[in-house]
PDB file of N, CA and C in Angstrom:
ATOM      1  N   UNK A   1     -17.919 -16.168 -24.300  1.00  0.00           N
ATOM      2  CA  UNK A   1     -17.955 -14.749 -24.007  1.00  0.00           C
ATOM      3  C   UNK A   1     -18.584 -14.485 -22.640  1.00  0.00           C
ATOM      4  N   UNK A   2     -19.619 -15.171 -22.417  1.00  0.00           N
ATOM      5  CA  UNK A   2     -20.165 -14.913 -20.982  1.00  0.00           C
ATOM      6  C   UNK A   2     -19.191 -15.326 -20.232  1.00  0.00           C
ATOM      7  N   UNK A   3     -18.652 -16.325 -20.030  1.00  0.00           N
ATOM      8  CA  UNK A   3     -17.504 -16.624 -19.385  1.00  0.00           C
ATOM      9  C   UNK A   3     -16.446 -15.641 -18.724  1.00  0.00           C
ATOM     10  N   UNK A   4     -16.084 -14.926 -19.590  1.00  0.00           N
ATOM     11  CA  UNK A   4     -15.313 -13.380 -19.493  1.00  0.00           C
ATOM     12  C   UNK A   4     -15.690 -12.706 -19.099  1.00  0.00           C
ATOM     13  N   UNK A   5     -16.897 -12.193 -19.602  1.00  0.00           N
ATOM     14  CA  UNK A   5     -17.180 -11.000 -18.872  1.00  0.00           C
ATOM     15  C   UNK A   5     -17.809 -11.554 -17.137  1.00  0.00           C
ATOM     16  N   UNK A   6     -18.250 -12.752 -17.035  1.00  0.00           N
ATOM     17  CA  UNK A   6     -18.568 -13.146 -15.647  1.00  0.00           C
ATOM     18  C   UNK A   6     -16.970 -12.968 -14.849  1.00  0.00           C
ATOM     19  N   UNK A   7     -15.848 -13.486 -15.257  1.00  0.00           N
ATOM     20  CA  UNK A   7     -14.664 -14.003 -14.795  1.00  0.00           C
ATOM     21  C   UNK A   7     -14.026 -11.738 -14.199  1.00  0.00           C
ATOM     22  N   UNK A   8     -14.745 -11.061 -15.292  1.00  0.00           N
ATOM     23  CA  UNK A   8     -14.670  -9.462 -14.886  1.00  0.00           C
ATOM     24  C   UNK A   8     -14.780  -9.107 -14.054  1.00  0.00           C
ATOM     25  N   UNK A   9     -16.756  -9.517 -14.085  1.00  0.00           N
ATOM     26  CA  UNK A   9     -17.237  -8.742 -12.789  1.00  0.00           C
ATOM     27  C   UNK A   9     -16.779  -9.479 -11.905  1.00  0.00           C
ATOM     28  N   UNK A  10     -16.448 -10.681 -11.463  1.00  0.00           N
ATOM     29  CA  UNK A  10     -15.907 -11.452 -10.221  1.00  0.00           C
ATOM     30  C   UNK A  10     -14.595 -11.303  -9.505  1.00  0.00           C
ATOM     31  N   UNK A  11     -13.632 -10.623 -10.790  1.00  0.00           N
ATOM     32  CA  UNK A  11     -12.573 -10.322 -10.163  1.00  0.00           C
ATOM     33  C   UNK A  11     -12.869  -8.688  -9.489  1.00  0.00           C
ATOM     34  N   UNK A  12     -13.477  -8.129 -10.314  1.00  0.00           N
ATOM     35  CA  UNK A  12     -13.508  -6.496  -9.506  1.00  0.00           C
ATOM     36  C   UNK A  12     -14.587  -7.172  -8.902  1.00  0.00           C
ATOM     37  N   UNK A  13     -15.611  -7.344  -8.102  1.00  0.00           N
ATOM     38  CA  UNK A  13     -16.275  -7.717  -6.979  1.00  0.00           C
ATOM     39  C   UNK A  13     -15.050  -8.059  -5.722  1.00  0.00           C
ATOM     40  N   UNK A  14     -13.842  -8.622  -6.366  1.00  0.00           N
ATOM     41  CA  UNK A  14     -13.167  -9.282  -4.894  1.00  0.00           C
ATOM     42  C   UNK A  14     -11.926  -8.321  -4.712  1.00  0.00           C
ATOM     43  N   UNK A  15     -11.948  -7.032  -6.175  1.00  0.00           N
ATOM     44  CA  UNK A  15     -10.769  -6.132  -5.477  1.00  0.00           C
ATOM     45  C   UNK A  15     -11.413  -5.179  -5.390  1.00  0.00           C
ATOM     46  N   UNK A  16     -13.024  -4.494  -5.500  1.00  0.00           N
ATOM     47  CA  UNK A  16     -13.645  -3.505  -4.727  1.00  0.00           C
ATOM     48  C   UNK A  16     -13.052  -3.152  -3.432  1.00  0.00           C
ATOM     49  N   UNK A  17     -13.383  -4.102  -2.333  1.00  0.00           N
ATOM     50  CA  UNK A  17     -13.141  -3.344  -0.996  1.00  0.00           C
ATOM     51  C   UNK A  17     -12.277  -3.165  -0.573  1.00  0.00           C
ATOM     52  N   UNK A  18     -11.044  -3.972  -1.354  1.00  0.00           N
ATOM     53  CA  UNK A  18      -9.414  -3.193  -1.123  1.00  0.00           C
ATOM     54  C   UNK A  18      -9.309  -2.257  -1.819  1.00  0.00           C
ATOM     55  N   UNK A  19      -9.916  -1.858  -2.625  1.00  0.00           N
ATOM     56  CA  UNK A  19      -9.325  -0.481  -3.736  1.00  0.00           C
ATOM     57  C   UNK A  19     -10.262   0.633  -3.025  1.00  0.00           C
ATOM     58  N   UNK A  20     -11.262   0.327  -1.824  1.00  0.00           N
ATOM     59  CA  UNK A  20     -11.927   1.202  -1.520  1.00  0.00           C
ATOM     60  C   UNK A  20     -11.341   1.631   0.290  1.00  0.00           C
ATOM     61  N   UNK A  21     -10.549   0.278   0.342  1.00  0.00           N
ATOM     62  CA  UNK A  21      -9.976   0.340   1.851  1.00  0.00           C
ATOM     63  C   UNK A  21      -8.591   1.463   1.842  1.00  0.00           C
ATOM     64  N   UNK A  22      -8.047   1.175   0.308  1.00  0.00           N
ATOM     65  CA  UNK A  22      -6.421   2.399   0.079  1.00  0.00           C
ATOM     66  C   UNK A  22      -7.404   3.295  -0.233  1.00  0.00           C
ATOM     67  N   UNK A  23      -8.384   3.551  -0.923  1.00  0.00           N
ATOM     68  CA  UNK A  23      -8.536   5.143  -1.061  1.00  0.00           C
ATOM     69  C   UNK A  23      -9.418   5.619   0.266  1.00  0.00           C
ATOM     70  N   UNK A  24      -9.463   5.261   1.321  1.00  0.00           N
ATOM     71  CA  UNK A  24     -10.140   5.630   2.039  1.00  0.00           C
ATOM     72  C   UNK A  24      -9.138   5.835   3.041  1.00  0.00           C
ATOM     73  N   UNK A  25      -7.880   5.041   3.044  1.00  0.00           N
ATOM     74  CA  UNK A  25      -6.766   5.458   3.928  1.00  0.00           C
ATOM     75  C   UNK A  25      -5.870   6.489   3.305  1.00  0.00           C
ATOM     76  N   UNK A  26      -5.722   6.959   1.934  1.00  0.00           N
ATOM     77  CA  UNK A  26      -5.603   7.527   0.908  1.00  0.00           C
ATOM     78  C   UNK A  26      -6.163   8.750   1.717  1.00  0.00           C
ATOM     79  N   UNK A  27      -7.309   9.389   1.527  1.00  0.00           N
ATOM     80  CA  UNK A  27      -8.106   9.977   2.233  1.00  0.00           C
ATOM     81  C   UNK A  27      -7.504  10.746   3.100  1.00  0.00           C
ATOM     82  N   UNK A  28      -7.401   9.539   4.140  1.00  0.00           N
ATOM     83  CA  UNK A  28      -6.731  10.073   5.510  1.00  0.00           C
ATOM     84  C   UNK A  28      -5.611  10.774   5.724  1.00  0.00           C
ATOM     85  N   UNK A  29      -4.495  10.029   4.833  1.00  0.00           N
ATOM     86  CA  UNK A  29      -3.602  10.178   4.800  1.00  0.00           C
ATOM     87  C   UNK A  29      -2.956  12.022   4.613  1.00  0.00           C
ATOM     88  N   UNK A  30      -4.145  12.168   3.348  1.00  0.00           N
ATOM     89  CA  UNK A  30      -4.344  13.311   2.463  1.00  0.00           C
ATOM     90  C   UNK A  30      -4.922  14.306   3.407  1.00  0.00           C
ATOM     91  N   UNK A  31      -5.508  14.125   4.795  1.00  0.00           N
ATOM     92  CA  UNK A  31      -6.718  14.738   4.847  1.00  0.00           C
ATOM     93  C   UNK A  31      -5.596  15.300   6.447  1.00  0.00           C
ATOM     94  N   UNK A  32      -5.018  14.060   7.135  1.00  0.00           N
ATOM     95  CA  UNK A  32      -4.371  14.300   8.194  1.00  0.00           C
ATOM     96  C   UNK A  32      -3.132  14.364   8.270  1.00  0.00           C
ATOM     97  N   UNK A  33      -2.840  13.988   7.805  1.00  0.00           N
ATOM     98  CA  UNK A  33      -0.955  13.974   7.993  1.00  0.00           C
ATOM     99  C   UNK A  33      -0.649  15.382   7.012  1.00  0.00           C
ATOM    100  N   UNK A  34      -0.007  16.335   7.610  1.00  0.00           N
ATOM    101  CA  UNK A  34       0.687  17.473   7.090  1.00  0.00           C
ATOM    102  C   UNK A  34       1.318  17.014   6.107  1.00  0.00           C
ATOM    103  N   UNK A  35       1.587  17.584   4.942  1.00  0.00           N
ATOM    104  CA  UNK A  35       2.845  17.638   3.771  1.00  0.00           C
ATOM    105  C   UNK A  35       4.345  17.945   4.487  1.00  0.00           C
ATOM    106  N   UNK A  36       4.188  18.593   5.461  1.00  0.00           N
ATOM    107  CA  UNK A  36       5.632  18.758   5.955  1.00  0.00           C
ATOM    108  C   UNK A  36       5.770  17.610   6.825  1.00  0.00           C
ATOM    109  N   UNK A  37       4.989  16.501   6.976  1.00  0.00           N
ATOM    110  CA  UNK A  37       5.475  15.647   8.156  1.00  0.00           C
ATOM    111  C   UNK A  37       6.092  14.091   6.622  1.00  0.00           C
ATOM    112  N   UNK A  38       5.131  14.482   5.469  1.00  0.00           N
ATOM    113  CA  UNK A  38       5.169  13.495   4.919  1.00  0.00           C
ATOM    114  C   UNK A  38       7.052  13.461   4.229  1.00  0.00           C
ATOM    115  N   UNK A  39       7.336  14.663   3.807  1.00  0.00           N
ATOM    116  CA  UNK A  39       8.366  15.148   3.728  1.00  0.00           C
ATOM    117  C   UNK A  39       9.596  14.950   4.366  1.00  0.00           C
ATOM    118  N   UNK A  40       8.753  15.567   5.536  1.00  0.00           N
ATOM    119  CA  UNK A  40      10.323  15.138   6.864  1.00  0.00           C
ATOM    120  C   UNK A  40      10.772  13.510   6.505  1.00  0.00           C
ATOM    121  N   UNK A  41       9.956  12.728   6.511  1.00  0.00           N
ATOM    122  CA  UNK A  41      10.009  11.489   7.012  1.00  0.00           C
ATOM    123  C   UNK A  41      10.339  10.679   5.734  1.00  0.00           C
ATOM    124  N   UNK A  42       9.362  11.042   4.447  1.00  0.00           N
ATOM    125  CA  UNK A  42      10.031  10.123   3.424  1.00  0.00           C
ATOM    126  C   UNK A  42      10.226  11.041   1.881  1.00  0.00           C
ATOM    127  N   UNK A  43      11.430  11.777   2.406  1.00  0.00           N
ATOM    128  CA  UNK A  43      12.050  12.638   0.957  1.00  0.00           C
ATOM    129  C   UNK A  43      13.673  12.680   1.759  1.00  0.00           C
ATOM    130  N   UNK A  44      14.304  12.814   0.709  1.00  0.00           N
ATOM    131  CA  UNK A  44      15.906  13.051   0.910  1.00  0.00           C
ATOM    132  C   UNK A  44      16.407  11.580   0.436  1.00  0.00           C
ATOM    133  N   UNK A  45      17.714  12.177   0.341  1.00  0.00           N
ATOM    134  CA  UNK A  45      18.707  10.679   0.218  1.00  0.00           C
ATOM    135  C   UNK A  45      19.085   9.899   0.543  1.00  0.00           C
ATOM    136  N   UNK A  46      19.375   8.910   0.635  1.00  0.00           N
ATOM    137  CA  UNK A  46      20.042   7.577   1.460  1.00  0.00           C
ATOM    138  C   UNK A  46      18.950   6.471   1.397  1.00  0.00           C
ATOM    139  N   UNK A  47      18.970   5.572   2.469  1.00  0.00           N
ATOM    140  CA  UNK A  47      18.523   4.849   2.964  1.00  0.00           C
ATOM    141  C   UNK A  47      17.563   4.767   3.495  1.00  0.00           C
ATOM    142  N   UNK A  48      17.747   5.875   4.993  1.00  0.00           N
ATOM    143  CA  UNK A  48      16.576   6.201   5.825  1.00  0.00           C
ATOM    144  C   UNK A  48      15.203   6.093   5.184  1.00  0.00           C
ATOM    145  N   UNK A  49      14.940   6.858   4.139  1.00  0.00           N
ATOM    146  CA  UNK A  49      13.660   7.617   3.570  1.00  0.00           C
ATOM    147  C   UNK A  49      13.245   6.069   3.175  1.00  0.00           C
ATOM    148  N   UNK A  50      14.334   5.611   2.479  1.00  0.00           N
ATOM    149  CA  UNK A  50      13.343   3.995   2.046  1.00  0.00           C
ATOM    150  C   UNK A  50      13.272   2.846   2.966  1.00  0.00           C
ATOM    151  N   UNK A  51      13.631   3.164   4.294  1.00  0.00           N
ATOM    152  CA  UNK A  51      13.429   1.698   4.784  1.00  0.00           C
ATOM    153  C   UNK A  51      12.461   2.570   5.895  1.00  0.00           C
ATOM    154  N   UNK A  52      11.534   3.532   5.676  1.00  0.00           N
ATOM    155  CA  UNK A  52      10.869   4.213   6.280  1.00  0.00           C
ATOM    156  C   UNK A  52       9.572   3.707   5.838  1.00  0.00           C
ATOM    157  N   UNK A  53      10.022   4.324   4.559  1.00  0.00           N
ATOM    158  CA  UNK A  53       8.398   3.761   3.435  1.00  0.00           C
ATOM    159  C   UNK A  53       8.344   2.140   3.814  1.00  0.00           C
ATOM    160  N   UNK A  54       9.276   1.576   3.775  1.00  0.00           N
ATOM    161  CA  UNK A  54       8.917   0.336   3.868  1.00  0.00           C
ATOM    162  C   UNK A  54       8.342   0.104   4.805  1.00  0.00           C
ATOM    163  N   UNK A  55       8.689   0.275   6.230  1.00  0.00           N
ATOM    164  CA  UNK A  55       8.073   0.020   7.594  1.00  0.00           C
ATOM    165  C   UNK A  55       6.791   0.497   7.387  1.00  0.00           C
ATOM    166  N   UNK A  56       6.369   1.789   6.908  1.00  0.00           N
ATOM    167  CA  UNK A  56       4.961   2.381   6.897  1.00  0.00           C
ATOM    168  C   UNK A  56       4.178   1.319   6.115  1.00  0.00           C
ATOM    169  N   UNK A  57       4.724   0.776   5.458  1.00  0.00           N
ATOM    170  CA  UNK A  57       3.761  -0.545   4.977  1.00  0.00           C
ATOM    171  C   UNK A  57       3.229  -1.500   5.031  1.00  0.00           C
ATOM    172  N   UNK A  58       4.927  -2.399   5.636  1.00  0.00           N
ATOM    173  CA  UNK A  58       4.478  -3.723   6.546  1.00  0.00           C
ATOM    174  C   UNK A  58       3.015  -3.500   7.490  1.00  0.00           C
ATOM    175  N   UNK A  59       2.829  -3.013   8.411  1.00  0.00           N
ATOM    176  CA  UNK A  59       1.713  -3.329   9.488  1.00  0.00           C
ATOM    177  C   UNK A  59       0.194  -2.680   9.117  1.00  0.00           C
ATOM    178  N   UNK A  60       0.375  -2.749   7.562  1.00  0.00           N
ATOM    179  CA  UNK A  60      -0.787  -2.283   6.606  1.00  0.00           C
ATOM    180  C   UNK A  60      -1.715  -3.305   6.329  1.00  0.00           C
ATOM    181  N   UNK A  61      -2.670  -4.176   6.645  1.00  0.00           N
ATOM    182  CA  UNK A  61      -3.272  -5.362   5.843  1.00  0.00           C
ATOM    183  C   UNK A  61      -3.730  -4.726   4.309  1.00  0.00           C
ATOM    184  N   UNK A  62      -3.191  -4.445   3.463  1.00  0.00           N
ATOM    185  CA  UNK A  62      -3.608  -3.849   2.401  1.00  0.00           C
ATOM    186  C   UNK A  62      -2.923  -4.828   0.946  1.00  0.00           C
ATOM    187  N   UNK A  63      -3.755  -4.918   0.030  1.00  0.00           N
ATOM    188  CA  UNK A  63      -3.210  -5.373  -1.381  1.00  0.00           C
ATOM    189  C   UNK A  63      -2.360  -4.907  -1.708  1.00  0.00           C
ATOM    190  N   UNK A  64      -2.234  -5.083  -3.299  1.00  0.00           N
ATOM    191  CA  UNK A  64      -2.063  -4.278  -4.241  1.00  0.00           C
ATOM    192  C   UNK A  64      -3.199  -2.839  -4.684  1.00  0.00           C
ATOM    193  N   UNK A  65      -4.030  -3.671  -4.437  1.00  0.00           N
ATOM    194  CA  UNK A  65      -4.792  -2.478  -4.879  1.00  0.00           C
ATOM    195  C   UNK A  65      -5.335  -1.585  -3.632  1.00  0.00           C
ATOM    196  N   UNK A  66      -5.112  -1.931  -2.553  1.00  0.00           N
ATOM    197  CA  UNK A  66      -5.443  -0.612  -1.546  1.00  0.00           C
ATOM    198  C   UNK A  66      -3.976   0.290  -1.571  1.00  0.00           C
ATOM    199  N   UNK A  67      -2.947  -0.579  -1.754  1.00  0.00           N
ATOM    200  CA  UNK A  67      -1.516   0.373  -1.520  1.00  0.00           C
ATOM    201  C   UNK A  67      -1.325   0.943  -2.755  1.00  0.00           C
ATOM    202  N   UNK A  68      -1.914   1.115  -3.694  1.00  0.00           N
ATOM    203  CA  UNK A  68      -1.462   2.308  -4.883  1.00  0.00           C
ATOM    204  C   UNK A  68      -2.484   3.733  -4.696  1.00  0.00           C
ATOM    205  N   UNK A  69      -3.298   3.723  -4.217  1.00  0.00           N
ATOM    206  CA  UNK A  69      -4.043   5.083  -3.820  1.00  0.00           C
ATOM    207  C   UNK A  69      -3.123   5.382  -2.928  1.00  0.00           C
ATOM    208  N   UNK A  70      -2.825   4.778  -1.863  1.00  0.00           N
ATOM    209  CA  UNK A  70      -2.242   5.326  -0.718  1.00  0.00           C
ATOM    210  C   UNK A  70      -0.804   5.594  -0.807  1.00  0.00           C
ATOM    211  N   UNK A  71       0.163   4.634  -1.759  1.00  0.00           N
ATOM    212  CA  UNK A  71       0.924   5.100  -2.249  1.00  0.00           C
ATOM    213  C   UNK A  71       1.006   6.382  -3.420  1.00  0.00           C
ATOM    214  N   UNK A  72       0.492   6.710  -3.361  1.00  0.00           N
ATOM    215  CA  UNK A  72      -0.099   7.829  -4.965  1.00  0.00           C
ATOM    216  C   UNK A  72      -0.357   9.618  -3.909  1.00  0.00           C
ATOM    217  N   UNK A  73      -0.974   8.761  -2.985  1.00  0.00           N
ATOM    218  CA  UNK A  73      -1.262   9.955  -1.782  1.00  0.00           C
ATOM    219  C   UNK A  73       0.303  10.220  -0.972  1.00  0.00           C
ATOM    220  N   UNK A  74       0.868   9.641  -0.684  1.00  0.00           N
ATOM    221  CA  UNK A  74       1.919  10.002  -0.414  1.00  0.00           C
ATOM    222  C   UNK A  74       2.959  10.418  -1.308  1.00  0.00           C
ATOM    223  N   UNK A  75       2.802  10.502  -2.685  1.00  0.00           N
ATOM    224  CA  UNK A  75       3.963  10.858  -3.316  1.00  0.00           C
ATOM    225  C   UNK A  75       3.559  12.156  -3.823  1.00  0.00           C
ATOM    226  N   UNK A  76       2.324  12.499  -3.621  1.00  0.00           N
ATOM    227  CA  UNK A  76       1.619  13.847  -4.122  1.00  0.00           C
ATOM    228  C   UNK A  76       2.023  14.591  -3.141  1.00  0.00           C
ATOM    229  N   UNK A  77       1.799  13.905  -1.508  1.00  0.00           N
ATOM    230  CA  UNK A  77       2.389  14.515  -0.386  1.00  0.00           C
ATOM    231  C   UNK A  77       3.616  15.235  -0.512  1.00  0.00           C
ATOM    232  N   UNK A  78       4.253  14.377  -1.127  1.00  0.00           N
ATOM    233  CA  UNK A  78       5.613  15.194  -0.970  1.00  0.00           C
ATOM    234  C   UNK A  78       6.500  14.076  -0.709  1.00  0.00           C
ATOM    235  N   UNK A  79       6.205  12.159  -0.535  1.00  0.00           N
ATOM    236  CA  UNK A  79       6.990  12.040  -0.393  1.00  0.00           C
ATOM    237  C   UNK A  79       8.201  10.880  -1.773  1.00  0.00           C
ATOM    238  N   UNK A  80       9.116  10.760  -1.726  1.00  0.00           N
ATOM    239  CA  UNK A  80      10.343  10.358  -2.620  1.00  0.00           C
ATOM    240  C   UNK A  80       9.992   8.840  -3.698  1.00  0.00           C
ATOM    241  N   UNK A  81      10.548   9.114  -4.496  1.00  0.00           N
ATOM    242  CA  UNK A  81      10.385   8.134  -5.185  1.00  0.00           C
ATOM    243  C   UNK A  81      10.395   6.767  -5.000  1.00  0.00           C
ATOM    244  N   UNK A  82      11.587   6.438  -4.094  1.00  0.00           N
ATOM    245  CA  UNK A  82      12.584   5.437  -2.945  1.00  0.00           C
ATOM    246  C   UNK A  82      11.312   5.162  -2.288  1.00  0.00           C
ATOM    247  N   UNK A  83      11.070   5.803  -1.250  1.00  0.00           N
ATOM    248  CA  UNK A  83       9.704   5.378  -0.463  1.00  0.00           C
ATOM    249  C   UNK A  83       8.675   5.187  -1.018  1.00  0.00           C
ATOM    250  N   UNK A  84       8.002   5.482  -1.632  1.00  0.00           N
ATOM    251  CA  UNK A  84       7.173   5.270  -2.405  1.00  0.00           C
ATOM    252  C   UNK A  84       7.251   4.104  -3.275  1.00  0.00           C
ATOM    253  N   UNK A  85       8.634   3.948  -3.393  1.00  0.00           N
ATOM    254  CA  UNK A  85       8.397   2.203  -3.867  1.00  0.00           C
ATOM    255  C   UNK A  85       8.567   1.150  -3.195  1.00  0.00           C
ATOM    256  N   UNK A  86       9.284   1.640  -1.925  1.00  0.00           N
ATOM    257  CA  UNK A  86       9.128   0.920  -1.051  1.00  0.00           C
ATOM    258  C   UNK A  86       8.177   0.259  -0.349  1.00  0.00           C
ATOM    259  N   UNK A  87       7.162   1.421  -0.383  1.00  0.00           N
ATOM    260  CA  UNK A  87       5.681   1.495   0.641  1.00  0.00           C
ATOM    261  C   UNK A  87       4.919   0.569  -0.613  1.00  0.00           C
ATOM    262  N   UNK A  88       5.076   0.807  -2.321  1.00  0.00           N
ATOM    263  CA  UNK A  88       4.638  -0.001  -3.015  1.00  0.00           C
ATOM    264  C   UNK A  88       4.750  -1.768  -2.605  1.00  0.00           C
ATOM    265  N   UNK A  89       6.041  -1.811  -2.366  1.00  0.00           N
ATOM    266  CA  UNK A  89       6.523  -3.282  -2.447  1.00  0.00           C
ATOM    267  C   UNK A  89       6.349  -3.327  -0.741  1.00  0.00           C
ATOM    268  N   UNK A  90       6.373  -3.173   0.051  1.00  0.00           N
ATOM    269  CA  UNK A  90       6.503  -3.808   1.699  1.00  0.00           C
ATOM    270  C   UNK A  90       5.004  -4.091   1.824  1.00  0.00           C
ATOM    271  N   UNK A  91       4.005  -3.008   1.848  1.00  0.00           N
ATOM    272  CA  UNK A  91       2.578  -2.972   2.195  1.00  0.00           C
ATOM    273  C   UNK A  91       1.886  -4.471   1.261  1.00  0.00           C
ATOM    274  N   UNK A  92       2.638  -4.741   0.411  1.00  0.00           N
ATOM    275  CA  UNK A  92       0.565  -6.432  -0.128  1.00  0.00           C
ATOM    276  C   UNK A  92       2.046  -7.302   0.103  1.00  0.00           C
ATOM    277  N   UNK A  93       3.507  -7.267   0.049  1.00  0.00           N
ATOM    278  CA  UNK A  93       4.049  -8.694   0.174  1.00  0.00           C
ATOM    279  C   UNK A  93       4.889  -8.586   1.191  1.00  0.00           C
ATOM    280  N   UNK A  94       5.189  -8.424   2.600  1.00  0.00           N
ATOM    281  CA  UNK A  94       5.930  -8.494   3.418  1.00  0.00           C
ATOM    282  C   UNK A  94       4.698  -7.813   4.698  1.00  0.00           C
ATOM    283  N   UNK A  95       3.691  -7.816   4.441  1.00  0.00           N
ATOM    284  CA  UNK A  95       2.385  -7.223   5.408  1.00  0.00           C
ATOM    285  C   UNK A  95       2.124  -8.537   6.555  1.00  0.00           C
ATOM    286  N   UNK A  96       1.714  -8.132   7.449  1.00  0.00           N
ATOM    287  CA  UNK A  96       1.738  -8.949   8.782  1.00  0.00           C
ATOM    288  C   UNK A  96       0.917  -9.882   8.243  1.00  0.00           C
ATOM    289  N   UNK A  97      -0.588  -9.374   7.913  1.00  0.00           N
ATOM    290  CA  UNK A  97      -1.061 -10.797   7.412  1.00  0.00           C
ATOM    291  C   UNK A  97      -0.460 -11.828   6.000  1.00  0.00           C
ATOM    292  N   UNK A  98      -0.050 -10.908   5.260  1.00  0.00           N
ATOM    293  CA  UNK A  98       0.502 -11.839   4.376  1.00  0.00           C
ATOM    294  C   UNK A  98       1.650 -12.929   4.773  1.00  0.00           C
ATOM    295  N   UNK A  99       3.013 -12.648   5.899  1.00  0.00           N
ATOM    296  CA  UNK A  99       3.489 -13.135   6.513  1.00  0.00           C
ATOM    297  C   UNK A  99       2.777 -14.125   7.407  1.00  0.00           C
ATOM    298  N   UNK A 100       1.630 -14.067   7.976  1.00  0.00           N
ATOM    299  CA  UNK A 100       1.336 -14.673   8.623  1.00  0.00           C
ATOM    300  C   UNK A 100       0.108 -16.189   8.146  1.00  0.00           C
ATOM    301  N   UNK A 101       0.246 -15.438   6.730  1.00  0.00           N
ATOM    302  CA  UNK A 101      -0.425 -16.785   5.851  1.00  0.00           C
ATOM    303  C   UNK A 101       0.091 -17.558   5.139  1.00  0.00           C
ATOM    304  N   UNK A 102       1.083 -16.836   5.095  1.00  0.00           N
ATOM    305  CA  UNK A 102       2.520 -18.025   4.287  1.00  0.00           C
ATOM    306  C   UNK A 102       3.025 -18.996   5.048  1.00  0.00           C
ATOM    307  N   UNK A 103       3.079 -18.502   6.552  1.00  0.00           N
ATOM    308  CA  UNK A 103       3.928 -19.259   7.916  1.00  0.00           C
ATOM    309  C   UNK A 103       2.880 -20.548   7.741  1.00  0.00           C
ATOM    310  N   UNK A 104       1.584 -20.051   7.915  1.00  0.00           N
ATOM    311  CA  UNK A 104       0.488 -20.946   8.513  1.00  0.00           C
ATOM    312  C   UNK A 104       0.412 -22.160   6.739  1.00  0.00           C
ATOM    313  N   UNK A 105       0.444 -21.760   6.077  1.00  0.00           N
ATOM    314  CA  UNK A 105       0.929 -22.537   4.843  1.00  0.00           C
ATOM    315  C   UNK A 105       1.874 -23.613   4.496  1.00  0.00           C
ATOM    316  N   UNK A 106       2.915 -23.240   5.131  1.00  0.00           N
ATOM    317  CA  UNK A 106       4.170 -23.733   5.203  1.00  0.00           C
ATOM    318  C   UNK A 106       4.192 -24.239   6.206  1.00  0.00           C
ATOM    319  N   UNK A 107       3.656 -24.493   7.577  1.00  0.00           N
ATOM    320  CA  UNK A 107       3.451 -25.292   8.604  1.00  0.00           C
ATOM    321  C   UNK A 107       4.510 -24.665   9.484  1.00  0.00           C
ATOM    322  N   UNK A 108       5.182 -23.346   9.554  1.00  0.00           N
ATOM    323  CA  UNK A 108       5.981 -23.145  10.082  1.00  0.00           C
ATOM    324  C   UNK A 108       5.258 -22.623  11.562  1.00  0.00           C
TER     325      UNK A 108
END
């Protein structure tokens, strides 16, 4: 039993400061970017809106757990479902550093 609950606190100790890095860009997001800009850019149909969200993600160093506040903040914003899952999935697995630790992994 100690085992567990040690194996708890150790995992939230190492996703604290990402879950505190998305809600703090979360924040921002919420605090600066207009609802009409979030809108313009990722609501409507097609394509555009989701390979938008996606880009807004990639050059994010963020998890999983910093990109669901910040994804959560943008969909309150106003923006689309599409992007928003996009920005889910591009931002912790296609992110510059994550790309750039796989390369260095792989010896590429």
């Amino acid at each position: 039993m100690k085992e567990l609950v040690f194996a708890i606190v150790e995992m939230t100790l190492l996703a604290a400061p990402w879950l505190l890095l998305g809600l703090l860009v979360a924040g921002l997001v919420r605090g600066l970017v207009p609802r009409a800009r979030i809108r313009q850019w990722l609501s409507g149909d097609g394509i555009r809106p989701i390979l938008r969200g996606a880009v807004l993600g990639v050059p994010l160093p963020m998890c999983s757990c910093g990109a669901i506040p910040t994804a959560l903040a943008l969909y309150r914003g106003g923006a689309g479902r599409g992007p928003t899952t996009s920005f889910l999935v591009g931002t912790p697995g296609a992110g510059v550093d994550s790309l750039s630790l796989t390369l260095s992994l792989i010896h590429l």
